[in-house]
Protein backbone atom coordinates (compact mmCIF):
# COMPACT_ATOMS: atom_id res chain seq x y z
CA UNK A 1 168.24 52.07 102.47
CA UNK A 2 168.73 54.46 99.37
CA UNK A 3 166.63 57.40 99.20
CA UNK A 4 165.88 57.94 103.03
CA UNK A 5 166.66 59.07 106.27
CA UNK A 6 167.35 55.17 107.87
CA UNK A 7 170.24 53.58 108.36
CA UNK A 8 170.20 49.63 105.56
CA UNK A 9 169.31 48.28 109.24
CA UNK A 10 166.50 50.12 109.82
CA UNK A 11 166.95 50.67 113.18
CA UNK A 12 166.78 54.59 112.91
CA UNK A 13 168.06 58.15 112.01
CA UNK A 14 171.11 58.58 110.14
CA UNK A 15 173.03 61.59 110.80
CA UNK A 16 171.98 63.11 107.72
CA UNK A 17 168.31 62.35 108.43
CA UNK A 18 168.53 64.06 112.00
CA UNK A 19 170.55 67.34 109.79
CA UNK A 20 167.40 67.34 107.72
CA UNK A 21 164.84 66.51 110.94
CA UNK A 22 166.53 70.04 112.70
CA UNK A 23 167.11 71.81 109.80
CA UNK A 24 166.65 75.40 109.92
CA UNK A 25 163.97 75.22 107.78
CA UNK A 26 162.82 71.94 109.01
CA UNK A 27 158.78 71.37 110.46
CA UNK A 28 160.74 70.61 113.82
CA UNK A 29 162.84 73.32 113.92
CA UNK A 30 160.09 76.09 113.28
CA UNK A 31 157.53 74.90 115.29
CA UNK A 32 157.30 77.33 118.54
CA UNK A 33 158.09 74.57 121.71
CA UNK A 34 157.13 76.26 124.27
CA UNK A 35 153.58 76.33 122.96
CA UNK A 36 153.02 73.13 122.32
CA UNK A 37 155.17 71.75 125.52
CA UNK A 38 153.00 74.45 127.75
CA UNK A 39 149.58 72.64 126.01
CA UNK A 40 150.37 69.13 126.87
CA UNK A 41 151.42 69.87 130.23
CA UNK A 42 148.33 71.60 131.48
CA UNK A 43 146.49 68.74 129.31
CA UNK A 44 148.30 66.04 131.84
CA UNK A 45 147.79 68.15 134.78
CA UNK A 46 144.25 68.36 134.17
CA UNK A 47 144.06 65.26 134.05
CA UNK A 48 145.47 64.12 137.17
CA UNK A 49 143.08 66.94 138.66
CA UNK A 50 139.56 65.40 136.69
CA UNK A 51 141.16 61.86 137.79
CA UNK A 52 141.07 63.61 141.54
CA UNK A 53 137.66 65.18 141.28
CA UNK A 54 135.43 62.03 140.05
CA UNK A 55 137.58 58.91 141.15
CA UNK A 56 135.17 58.96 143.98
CA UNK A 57 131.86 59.81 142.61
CA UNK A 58 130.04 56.85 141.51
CA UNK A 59 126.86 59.15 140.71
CA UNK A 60 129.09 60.70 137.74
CA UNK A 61 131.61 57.74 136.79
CA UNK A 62 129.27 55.08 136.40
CA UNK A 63 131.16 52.83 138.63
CA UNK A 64 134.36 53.25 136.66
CA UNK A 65 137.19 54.95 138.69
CA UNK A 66 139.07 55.56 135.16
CA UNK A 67 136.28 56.56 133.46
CA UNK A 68 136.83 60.57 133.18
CA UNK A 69 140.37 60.30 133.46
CA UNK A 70 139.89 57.44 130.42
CA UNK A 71 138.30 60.65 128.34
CA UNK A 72 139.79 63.61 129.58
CA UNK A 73 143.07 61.45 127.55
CA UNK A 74 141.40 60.59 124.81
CA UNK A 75 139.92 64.16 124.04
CA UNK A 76 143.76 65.31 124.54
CA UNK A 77 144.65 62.47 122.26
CA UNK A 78 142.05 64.01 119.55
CA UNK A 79 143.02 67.28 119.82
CA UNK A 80 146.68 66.82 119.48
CA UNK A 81 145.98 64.98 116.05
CA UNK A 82 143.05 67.81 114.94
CA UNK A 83 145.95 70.62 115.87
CA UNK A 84 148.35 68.07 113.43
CA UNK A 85 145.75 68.30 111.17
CA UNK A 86 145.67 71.95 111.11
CA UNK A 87 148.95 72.59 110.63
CA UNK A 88 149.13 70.53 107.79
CA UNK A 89 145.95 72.32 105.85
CA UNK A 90 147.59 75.52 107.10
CA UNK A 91 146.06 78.40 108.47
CA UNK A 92 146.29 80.39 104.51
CA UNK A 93 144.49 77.08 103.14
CA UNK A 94 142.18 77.40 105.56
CA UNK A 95 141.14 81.09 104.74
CA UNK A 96 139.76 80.19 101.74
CA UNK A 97 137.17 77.59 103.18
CA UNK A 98 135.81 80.33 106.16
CA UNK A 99 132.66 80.54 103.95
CA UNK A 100 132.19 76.81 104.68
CA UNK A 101 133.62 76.67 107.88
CA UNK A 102 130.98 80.03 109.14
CA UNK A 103 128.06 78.72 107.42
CA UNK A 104 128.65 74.89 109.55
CA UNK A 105 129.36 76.31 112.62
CA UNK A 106 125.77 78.43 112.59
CA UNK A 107 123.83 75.63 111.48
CA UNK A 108 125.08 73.32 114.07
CA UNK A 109 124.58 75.91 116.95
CA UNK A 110 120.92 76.73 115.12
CA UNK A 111 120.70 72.42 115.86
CA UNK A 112 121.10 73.37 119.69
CA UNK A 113 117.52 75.61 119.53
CA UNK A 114 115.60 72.48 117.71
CA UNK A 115 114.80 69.40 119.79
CA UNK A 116 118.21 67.51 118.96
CA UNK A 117 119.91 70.43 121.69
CA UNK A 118 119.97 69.53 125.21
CA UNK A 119 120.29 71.30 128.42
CA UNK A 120 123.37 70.55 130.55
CA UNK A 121 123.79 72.14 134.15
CA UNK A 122 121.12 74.92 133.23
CA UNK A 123 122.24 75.90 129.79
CA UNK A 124 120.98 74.66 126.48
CA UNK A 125 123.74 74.73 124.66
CA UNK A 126 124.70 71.23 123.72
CA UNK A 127 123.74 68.41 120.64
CA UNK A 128 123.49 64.80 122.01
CA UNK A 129 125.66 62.11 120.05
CA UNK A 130 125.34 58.52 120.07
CA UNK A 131 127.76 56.83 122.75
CA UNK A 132 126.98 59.23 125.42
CA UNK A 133 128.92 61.70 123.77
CA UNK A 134 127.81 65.62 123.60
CA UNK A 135 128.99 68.50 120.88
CA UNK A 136 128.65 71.99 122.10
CA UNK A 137 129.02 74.05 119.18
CA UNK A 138 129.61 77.58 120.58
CA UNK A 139 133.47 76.57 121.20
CA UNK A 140 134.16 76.03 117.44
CA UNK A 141 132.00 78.99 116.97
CA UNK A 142 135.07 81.34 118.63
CA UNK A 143 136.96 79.53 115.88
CA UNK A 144 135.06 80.53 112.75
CA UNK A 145 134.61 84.10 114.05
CA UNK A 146 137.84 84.66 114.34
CA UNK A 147 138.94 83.02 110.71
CA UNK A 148 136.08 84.99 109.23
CA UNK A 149 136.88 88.53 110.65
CA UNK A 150 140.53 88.16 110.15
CA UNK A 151 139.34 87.30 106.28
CA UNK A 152 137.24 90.11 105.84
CA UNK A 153 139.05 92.78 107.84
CA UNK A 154 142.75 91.54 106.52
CA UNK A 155 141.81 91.32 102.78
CA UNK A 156 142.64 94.53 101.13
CA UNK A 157 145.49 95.45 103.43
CA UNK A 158 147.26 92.22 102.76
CA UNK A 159 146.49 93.37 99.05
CA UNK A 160 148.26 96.98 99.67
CA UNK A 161 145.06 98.62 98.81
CA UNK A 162 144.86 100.27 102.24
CA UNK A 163 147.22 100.55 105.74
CA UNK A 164 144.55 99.42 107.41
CA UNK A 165 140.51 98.12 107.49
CA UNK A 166 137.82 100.69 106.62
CA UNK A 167 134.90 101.85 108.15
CA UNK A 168 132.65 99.62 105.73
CA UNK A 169 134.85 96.71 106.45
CA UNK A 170 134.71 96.34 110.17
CA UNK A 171 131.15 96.56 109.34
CA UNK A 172 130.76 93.65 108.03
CA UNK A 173 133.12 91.83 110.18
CA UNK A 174 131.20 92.78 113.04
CA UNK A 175 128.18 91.53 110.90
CA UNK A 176 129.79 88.10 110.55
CA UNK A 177 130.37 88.11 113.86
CA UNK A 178 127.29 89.20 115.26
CA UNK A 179 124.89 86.47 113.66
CA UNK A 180 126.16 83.45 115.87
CA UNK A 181 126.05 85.42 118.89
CA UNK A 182 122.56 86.24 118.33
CA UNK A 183 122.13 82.41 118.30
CA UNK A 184 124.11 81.86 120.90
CA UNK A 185 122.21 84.24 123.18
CA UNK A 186 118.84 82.62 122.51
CA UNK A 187 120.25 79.32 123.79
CA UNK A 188 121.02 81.07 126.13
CA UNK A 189 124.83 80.57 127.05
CA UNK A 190 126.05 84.38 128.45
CA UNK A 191 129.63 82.86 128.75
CA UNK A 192 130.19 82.05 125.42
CA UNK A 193 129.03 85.44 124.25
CA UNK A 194 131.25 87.15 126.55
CA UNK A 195 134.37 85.38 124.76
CA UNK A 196 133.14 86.30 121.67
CA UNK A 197 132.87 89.75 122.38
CA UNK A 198 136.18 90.05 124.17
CA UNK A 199 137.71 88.05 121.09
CA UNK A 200 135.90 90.65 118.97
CA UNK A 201 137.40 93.84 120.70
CA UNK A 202 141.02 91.79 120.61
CA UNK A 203 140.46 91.41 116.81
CA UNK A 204 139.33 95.12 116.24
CA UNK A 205 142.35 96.00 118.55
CA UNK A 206 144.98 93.75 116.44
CA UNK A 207 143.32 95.16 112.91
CA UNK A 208 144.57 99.00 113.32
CA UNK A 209 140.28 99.60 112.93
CA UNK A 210 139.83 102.99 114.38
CA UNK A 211 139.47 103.54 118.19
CA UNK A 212 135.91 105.00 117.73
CA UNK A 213 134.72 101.23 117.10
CA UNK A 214 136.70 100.02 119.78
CA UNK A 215 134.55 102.69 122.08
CA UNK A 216 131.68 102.50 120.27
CA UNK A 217 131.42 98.81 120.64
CA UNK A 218 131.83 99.04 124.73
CA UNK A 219 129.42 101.38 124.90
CA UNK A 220 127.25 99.58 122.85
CA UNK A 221 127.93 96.16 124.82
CA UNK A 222 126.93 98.08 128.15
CA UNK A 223 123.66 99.22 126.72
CA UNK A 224 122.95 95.56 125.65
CA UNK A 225 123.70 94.27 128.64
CA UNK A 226 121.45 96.46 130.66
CA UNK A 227 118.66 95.88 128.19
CA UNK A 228 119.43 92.10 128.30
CA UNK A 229 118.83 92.33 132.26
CA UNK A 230 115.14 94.32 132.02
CA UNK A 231 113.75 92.86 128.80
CA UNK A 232 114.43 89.64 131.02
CA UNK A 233 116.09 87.99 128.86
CA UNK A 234 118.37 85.72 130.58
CA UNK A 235 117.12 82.53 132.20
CA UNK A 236 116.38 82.50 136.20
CA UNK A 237 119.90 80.19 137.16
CA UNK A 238 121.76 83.07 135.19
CA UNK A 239 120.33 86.23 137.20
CA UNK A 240 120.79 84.10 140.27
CA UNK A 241 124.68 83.64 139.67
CA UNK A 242 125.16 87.31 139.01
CA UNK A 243 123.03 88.36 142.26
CA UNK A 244 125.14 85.43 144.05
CA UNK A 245 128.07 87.61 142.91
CA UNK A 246 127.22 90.66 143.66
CA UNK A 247 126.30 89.44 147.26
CA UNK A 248 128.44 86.43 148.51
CA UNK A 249 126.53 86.04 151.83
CA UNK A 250 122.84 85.91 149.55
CA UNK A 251 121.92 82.42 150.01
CA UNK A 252 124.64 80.48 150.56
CA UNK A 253 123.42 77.15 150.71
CA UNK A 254 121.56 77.44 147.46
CA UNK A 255 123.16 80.16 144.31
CA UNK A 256 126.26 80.98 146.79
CA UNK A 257 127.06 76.74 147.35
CA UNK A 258 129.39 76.84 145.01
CA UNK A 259 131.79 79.51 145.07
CA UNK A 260 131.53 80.03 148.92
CA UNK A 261 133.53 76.08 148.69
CA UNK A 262 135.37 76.99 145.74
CA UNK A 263 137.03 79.74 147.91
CA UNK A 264 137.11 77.00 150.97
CA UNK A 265 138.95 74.43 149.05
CA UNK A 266 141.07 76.78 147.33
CA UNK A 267 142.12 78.28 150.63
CA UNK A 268 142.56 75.58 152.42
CA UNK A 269 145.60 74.57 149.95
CA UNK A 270 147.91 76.97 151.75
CA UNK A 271 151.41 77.11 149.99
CA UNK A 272 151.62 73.55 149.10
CA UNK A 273 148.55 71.90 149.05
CA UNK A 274 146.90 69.08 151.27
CA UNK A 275 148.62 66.53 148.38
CA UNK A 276 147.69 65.06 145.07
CA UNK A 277 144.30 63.02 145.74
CA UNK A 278 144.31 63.79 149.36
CA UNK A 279 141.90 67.13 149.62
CA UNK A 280 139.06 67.11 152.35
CA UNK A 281 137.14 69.35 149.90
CA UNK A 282 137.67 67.19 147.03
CA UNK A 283 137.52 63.80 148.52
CA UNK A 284 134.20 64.83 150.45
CA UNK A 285 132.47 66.00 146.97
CA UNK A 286 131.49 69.11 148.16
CA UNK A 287 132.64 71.91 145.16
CA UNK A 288 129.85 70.83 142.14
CA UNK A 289 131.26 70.54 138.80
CA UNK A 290 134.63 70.11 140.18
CA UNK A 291 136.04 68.48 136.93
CA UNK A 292 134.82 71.07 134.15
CA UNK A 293 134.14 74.77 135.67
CA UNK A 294 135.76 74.15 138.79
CA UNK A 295 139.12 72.03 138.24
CA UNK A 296 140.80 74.90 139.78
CA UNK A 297 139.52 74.45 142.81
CA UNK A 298 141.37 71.09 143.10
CA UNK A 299 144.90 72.61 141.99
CA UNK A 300 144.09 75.07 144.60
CA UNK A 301 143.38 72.46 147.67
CA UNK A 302 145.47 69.58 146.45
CA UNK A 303 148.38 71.42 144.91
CA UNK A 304 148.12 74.63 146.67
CA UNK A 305 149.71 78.07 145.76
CA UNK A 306 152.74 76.42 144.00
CA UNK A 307 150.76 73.95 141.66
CA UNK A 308 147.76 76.48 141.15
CA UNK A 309 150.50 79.04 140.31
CA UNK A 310 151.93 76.40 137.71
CA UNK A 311 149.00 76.36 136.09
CA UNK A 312 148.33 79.72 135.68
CA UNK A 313 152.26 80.29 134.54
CA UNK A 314 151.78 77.34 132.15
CA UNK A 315 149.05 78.89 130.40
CA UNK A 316 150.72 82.69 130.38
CA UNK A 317 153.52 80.28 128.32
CA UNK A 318 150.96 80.09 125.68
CA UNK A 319 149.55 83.90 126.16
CA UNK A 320 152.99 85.36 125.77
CA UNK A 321 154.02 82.98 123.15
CA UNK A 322 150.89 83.89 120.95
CA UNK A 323 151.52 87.75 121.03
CA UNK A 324 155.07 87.12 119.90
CA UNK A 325 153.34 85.46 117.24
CA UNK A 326 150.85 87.94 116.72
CA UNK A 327 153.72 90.69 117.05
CA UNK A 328 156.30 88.97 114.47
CA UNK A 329 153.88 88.01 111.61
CA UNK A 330 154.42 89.85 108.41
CA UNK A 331 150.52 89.41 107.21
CA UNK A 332 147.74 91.26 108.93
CA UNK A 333 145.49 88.39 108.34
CA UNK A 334 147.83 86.18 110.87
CA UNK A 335 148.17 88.88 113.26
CA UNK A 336 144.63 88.56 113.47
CA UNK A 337 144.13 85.13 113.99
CA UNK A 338 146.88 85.05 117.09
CA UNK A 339 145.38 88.20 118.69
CA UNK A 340 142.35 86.70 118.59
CA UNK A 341 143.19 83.42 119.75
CA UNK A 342 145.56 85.54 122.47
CA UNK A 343 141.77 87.73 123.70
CA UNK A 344 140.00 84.33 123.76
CA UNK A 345 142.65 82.08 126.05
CA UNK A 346 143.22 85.18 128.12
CA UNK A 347 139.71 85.86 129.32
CA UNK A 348 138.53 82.32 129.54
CA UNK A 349 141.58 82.20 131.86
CA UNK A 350 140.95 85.26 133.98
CA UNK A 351 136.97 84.27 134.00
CA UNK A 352 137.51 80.81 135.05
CA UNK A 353 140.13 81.09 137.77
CA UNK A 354 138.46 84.49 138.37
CA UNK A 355 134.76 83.02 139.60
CA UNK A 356 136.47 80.33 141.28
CA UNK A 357 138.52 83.33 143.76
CA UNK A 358 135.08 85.50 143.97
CA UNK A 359 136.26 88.12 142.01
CA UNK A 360 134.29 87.38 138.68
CA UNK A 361 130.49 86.04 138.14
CA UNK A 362 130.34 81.56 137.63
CA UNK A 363 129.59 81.35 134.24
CA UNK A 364 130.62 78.11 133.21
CA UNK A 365 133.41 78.37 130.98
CA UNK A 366 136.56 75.76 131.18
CA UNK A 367 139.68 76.28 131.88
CA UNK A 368 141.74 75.76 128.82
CA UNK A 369 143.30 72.72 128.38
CA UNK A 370 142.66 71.74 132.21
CA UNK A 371 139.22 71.10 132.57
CA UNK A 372 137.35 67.94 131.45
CA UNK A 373 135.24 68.20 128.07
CA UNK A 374 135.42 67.60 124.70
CA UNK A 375 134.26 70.42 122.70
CA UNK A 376 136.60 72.60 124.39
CA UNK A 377 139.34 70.36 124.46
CA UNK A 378 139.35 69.85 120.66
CA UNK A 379 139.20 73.99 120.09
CA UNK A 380 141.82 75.11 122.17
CA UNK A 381 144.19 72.15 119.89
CA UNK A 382 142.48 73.99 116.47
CA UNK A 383 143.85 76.97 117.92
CA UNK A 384 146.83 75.69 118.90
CA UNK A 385 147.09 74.23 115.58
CA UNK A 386 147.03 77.79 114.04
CA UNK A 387 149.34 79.20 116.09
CA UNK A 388 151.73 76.66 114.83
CA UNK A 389 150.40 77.41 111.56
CA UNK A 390 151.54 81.09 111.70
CA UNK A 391 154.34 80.21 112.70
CA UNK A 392 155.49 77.47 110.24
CA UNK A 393 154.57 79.35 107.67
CA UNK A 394 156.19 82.42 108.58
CA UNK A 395 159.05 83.64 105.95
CA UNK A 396 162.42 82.96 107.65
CA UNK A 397 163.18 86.22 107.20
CA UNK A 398 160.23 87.70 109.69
């Protein structure tokens, strides 16, 4: 066949079309692997684990063994194609729409606080679809704030009008970012805020802004936080799981249920794990939520140290790969976007397997790529999709 890469057969790649498929400069060839390979494993692991946690309960699966595991695929599916999708718009192209992109994302999560929002385990953060599907627009929300800063703060250094952002710059970054938290307070979901502030600080930190900010900011988040607690502010559930925290033995029956056998199933993993689909805890239902903030806990029982340990070096793949990015990128507007894609994956990490050990406060974030859902799901492959982005797009050269 004249003109392409297939043999007159058609049965596949001539040599010259595999030359041009590994090219140097080929999409293949500059794509970073070890991302994208890391991604799709913990996708598949997670959902074996989901598969584990609901096969058995007919009071979530609606009779249908398959039914999570069915999804938990199918949001993987989606989000491999929207990260396709973002690497062909590019990360530059999509710069110039973070006016549209910003002003979506807060009127969606400004839907969640009219009567179209619903209230899922305690926290009113979601938008009902048809189908029994649910949208919960803080996780694109991470998305748009980090886009938008990295616009704002990278603009006139990318230019060469300045080695780095100035004081009346940041400030309106922080502006831009400080709107949708607002919103996102009043719903109120405290976990989503704390990403957004720890991708904020990762931002600032990636920018070169001055490191008065940087202190200003954690002083100013401490004084928030303690007037958050006495203006009373945050709902009953929410002050419960802190005071659980504080005090594992405080109720455990009731606020403590559910890390006191988080750290029982995890534990009772040992170094190689009771066996895929074979864990007392798991089997006997008694960890709540066990396929969205608590899929570690199965890893932990099932898989034990080895497979939870997988997991965690699976996703420090992706961590380490996204500060090379971050690191090798020419632009200051794409060092942004991977540092603050880095802060985001990092702490959901550390504050999901963290409240599952004990050692940090349940606030219901997922586990990247692991745990069942599909707002989350389809973010993390956005991001992922920008990564790629940065890295496609990088000149040979860098």
């Amino acid at each position: 066949m004249t003109g392409n890469s297939f043999h007159v057969s058609g049965y596949g790649p001539d040599k010259a079309g595999w030359t041009r498929l590994f090219a140097r400069d080929s999409m293949a060839r500059r794509l970073d692997w070890p991302i994208l390979l890391a991604a799709v494993a913990l996708s598949l692991m997670g959902s074996l684990l989901v598969y584990s946690a609901t096969r058995n309960r007919t009071e979530l699966n609606q009779g249908d063994q398959y039914y999570f595991l069915t999804r938990h695929l199918l949001n993987t599916g989606i989000g491999l194609a929207l990260m396709v999708a973002t690497v062909w718009l590019g990360h530059r192209a999509l710069r110039t729409a973070v006016p549209l992109l910003y002003g979506f994302s807060v009127f969606l999560i400004l839907l969640v606080l009219t009567p179209l929002g619903s209230t899922i385990n305690g926290a009113h953060s979601w938008i009902k679809l048809p189908g029994g599907f649910s949208l919960q627009p803080s996780e694109f929300v991470k998305i748009t704030i980090i886009l938008g800063m990295a616009m704002l703060l990278a603009a006139r250094v990318d230019a060469g009008d300045r080695p780095h952002p100035d004081h009346r710059t940041v400030l309106q970054a922080l502006g831009l970012a400080t709107v949708p938290m607002l919103i996102v307070m009043l719903m109120p979901d405290l976990g989503s805020v704390m990403v957004m502030v720890i991708i904020v600080l990762g931002i600032l930190l990636a920018s070169g802004a001055s490191n008065r900010w940087i202190f200003g900011l954690l002083g100013a988040g401490t004084a928030g936080a303690l007037a958050v607690w006495q203006l009373g502010i945050l709902d009953d559930y929410q002050i419960a799981r802190f005071a659980a925290f504080a005090n594992p033995a405080l109720d455990p029956a009731g606020v403590g249920y559910n890390t006191n056998q988080a750290r029982i199933a995890i534990g009772s993993g040992g170094l190689t794990g009771s066996g895929l689909f074979e864990g007392s805890q798991t089997t006997g239902r008694f960890v709540p939520e066990q396929q969205t903030d608590f899929v570690f806990t199965v890893a932990g029982e099932e898989l034990g140290f080895l497979g939870a340990g997988l997991i965690i070096a699976l996703l420090g793949v992706v961590l380490w790969r996204g500060c090379r990015i971050a690191r090798s990128t020419p632009d200051l507007y794409g060092t942004v976007v991977a540092a603050g894609i880095v802060a985001w994956f990092a702490f959901q990490t550390f504050e999901n397997v963290g409240m599952t050990l004990g050692i940090m406060p349940v606030t219901g974030l997922p586990l990247p790529f692991v745990s069942y859902g599909g707002s989350s799901m389809f973010a993390v492959w956005i991001a992922v999709g920008l990564l790629q982005s940065i890295t496609v797009q990088r000149p040979m050269s860098a």
